[in-house]
N, C-alpha and C. Protein backbone atom coordinates (compact mmCIF):
# COMPACT_ATOMS: atom_id res chain seq x y z
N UNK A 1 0.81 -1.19 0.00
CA UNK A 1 0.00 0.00 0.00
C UNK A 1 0.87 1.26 0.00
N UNK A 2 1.94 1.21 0.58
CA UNK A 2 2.83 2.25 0.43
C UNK A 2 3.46 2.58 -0.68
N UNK A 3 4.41 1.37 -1.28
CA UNK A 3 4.75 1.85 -2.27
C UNK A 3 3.77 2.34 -3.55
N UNK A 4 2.53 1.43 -3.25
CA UNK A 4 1.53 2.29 -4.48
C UNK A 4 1.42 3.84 -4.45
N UNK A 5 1.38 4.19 -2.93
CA UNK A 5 1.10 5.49 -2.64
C UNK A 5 2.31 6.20 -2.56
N UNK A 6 3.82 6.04 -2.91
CA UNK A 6 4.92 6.50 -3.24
C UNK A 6 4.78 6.85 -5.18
N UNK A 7 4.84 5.53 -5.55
CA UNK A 7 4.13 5.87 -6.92
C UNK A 7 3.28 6.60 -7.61
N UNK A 8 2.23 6.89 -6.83
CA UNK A 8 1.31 7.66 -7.02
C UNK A 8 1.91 9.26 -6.74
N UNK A 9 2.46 9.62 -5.57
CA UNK A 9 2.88 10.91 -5.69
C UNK A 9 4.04 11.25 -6.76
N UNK A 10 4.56 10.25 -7.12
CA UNK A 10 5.93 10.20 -8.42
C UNK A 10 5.44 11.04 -9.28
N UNK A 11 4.12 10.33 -9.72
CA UNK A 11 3.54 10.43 -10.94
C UNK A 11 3.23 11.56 -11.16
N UNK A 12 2.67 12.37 -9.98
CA UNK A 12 1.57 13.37 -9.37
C UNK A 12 3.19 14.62 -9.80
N UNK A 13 4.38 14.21 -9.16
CA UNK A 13 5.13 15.11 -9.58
C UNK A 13 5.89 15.39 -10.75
N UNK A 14 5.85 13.99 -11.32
CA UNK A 14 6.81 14.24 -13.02
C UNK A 14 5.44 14.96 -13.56
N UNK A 15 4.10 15.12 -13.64
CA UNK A 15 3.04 15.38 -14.64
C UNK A 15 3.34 16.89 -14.02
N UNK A 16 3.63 17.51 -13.00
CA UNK A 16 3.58 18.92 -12.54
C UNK A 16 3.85 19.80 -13.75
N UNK A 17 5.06 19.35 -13.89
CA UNK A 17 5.99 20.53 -15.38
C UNK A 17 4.69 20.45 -16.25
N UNK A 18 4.15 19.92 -16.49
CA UNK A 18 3.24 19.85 -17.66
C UNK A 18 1.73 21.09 -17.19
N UNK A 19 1.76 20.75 -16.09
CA UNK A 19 0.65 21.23 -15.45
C UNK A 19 0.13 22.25 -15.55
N UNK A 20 -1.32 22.77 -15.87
CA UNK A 20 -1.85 24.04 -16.64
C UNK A 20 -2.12 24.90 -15.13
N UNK A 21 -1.42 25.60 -14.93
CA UNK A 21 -2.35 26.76 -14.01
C UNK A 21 -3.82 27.31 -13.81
N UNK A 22 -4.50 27.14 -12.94
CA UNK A 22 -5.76 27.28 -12.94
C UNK A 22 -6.33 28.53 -13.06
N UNK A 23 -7.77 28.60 -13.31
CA UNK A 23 -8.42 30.16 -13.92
C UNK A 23 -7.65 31.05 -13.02
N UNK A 24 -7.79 32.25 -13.14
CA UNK A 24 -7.29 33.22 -12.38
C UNK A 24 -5.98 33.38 -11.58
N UNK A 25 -5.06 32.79 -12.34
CA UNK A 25 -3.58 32.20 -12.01
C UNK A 25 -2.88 32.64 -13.40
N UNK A 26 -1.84 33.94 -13.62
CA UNK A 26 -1.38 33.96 -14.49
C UNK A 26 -0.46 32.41 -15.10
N UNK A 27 -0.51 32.64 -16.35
CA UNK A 27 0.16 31.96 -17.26
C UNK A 27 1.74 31.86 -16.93
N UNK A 28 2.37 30.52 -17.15
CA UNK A 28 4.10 30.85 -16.60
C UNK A 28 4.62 32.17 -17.74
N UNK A 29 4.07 32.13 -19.17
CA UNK A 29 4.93 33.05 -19.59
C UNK A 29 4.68 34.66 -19.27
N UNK A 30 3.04 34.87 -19.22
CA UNK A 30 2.68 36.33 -18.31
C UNK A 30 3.32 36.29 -17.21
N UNK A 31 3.55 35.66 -16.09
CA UNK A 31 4.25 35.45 -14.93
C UNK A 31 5.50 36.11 -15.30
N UNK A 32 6.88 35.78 -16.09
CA UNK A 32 7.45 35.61 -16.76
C UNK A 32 7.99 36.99 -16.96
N UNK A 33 6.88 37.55 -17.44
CA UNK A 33 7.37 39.17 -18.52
C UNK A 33 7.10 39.49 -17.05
N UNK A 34 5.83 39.62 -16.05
CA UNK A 34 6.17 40.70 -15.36
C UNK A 34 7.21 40.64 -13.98
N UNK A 35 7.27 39.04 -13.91
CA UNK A 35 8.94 39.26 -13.27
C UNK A 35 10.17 39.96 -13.75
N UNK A 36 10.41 39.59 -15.15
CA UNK A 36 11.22 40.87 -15.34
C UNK A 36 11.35 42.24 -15.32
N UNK A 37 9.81 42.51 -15.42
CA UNK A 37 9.64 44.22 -15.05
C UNK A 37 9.99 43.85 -13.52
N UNK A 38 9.40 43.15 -12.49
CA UNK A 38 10.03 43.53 -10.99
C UNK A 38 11.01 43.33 -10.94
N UNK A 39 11.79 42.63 -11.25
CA UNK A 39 13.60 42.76 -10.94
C UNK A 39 14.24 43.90 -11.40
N UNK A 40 13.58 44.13 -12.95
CA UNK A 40 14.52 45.08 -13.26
C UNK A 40 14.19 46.23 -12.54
N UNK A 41 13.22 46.60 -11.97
CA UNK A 41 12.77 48.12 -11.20
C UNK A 41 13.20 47.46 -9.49
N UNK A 42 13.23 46.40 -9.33
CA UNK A 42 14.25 46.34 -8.41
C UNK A 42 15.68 46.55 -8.53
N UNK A 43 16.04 46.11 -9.32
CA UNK A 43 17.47 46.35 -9.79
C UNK A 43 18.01 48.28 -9.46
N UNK A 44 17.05 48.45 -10.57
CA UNK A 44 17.24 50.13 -10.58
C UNK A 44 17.31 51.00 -9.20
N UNK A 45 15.79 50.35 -8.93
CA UNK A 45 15.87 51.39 -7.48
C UNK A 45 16.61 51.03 -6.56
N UNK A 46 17.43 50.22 -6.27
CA UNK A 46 19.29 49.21 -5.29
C UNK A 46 19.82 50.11 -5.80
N UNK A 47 19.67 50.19 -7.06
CA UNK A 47 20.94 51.14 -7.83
C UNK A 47 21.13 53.36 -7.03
N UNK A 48 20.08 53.06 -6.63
CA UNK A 48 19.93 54.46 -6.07
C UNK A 48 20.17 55.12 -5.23
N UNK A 49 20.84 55.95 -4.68
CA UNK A 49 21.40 56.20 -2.98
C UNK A 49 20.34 56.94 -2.12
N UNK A 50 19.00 55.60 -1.73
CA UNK A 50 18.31 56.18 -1.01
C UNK A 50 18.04 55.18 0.12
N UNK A 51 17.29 55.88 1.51
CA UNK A 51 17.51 55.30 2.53
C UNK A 51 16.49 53.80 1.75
N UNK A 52 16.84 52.54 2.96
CA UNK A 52 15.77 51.46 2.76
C UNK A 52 14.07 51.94 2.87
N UNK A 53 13.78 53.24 3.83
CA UNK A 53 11.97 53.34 3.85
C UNK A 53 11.82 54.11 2.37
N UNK A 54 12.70 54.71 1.89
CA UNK A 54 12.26 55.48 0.75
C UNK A 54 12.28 54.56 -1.01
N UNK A 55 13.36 53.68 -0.90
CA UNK A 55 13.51 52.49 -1.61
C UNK A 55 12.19 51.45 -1.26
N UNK A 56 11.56 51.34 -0.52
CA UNK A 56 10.39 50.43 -0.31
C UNK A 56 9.05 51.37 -0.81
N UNK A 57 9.00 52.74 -0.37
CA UNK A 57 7.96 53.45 -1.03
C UNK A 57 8.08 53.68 -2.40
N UNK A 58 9.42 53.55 -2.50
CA UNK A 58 9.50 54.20 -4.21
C UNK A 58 9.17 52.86 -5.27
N UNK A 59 9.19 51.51 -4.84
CA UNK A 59 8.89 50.22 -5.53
C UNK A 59 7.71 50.04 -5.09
N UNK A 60 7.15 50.23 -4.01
CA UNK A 60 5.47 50.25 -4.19
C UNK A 60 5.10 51.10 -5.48
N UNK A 61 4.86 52.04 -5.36
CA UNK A 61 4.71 52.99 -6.93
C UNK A 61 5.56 52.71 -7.94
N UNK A 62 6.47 52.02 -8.45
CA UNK A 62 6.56 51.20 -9.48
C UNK A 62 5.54 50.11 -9.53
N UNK A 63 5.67 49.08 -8.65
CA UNK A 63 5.03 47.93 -8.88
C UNK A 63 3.75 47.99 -9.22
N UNK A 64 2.83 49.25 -8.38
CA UNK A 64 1.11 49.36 -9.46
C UNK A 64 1.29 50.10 -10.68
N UNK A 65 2.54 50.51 -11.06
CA UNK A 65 2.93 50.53 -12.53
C UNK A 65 3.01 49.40 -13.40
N UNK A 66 3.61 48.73 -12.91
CA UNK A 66 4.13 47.39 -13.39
C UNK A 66 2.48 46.53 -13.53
N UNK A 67 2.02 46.20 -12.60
CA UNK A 67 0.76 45.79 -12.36
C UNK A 67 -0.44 46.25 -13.26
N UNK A 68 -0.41 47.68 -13.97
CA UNK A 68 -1.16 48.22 -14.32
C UNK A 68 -0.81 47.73 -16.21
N UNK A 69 1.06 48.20 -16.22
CA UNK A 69 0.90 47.85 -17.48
C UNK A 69 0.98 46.50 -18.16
N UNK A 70 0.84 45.86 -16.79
CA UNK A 70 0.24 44.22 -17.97
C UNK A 70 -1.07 43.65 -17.17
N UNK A 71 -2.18 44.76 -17.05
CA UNK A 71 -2.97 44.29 -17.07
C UNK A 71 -3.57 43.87 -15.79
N UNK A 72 -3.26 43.59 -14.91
CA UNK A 72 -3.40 42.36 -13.63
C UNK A 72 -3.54 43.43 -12.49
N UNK A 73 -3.95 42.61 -11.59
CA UNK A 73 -4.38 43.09 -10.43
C UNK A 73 -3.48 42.46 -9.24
N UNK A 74 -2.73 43.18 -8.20
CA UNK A 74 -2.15 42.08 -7.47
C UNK A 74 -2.54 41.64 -7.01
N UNK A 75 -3.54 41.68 -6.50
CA UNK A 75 -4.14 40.26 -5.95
C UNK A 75 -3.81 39.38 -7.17
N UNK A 76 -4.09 39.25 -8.13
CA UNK A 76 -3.81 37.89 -9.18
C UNK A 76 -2.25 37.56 -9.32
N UNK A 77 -1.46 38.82 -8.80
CA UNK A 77 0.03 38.50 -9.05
C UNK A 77 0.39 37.36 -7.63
N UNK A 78 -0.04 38.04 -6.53
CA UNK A 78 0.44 37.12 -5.19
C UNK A 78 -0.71 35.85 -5.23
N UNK A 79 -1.69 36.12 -6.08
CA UNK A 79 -1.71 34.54 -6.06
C UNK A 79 -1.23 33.85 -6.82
N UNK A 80 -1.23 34.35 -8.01
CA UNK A 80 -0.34 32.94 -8.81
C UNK A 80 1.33 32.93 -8.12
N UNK A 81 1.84 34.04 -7.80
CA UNK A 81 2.92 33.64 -7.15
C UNK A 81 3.16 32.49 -5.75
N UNK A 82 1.96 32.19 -5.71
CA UNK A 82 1.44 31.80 -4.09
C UNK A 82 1.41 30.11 -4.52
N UNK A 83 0.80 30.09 -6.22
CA UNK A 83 0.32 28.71 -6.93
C UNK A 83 1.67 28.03 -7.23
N UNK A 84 2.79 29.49 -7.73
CA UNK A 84 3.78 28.60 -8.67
C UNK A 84 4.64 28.13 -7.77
N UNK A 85 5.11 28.96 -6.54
CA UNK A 85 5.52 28.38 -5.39
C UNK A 85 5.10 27.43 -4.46
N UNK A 86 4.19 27.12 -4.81
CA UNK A 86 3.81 25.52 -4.30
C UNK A 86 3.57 24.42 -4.87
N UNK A 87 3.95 25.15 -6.22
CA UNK A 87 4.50 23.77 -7.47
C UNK A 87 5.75 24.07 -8.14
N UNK A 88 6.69 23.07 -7.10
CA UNK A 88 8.18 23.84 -7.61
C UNK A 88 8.86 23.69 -8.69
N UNK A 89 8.40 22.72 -9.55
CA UNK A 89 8.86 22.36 -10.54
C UNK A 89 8.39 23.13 -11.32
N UNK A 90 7.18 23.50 -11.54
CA UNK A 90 6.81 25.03 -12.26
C UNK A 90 7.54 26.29 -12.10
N UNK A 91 7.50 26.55 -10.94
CA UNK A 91 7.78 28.15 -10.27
C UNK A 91 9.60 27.67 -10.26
N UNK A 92 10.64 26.74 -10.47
CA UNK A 92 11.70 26.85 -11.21
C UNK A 92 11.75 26.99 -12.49
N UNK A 93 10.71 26.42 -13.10
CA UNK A 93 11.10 26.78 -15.17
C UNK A 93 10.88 28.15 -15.18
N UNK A 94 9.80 28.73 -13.95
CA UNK A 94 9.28 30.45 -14.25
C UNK A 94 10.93 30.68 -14.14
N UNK A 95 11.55 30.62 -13.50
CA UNK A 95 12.64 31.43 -12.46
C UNK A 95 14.08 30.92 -13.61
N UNK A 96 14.03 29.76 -14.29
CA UNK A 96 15.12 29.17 -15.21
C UNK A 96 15.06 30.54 -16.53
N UNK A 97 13.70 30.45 -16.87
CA UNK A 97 13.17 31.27 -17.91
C UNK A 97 13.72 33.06 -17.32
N UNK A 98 13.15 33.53 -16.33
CA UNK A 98 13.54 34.87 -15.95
C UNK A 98 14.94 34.81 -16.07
N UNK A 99 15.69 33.87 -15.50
CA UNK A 99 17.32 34.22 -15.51
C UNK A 99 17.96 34.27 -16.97
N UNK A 100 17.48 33.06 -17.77
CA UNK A 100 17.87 33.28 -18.62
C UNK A 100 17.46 34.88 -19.81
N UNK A 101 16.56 35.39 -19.40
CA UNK A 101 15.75 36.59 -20.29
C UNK A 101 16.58 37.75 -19.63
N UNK A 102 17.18 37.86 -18.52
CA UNK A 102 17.80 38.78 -18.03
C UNK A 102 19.39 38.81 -18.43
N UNK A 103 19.77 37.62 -18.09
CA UNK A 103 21.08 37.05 -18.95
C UNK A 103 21.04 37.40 -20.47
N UNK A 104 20.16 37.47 -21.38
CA UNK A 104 20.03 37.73 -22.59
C UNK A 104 20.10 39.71 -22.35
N UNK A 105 19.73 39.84 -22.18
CA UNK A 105 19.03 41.31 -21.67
C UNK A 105 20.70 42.08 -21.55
N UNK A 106 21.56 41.25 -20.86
CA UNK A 106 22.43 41.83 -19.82
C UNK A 106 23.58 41.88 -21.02
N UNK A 107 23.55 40.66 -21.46
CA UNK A 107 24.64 40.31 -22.50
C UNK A 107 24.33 41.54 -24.11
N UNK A 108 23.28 41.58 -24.34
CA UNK A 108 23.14 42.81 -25.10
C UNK A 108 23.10 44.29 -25.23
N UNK A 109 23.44 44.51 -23.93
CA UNK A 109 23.76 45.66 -23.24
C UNK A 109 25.16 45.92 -23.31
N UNK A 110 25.68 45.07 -23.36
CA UNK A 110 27.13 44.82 -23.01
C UNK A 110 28.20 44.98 -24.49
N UNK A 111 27.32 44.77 -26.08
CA UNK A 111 27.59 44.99 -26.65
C UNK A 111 27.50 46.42 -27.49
């Protein structure tokens, strides 16, 4: 009975990667684009010589920028962030995918 029920969660986890996100759960690749808008406006505002309370107010008002220009509501951002992080094999391809788009990003800058 156990090992059936070892098997059974196997299965339950190789099918994850495949796994469609449910209604009201951005898409991994919408996910995707607007992680790169938050890093990179994280990035920027680190980049700035301001105290930590003014760096936290100043990325709130980015982020309902960010939020606004693709559409979404955060509530839909912290939940699908809430979904992909509790399916890790998903919420790593999101995070494989962001590094690599930033890595692309970084390397063309550079030329």
């Amino acid at each position: 009975m156990i090992s059936l029920f070892i098997v059974f969660l196997f299965l339950l986890a190789c099918n994850e990667h495949d796994e469609q996100p449910p209604p009201g759960i951005l898409s991994k690749e919408k996910m995707i684009t607007v992680l790169i808008d938050i890093y990179l406006t994280e990035s920027a505002i680190s980049l700035k010589n301001i105290t930590r309370d003014s760096s936290v107010a100043l990325y709130s008002l980015y982020e309902k920028e960010i939020f606004k220009k693709h559409n979404i509501s955060d509530s839909v951002f912290y939940r699908s962030r809430e979904f992909y992080y509790n399916h890790p094999k998903m919420y790593y391809s999101i995070y494989e995918s962001l590094v690599d788009s930033l890595s692309m990003r970084q390397a063309r800058r550079r030329l």
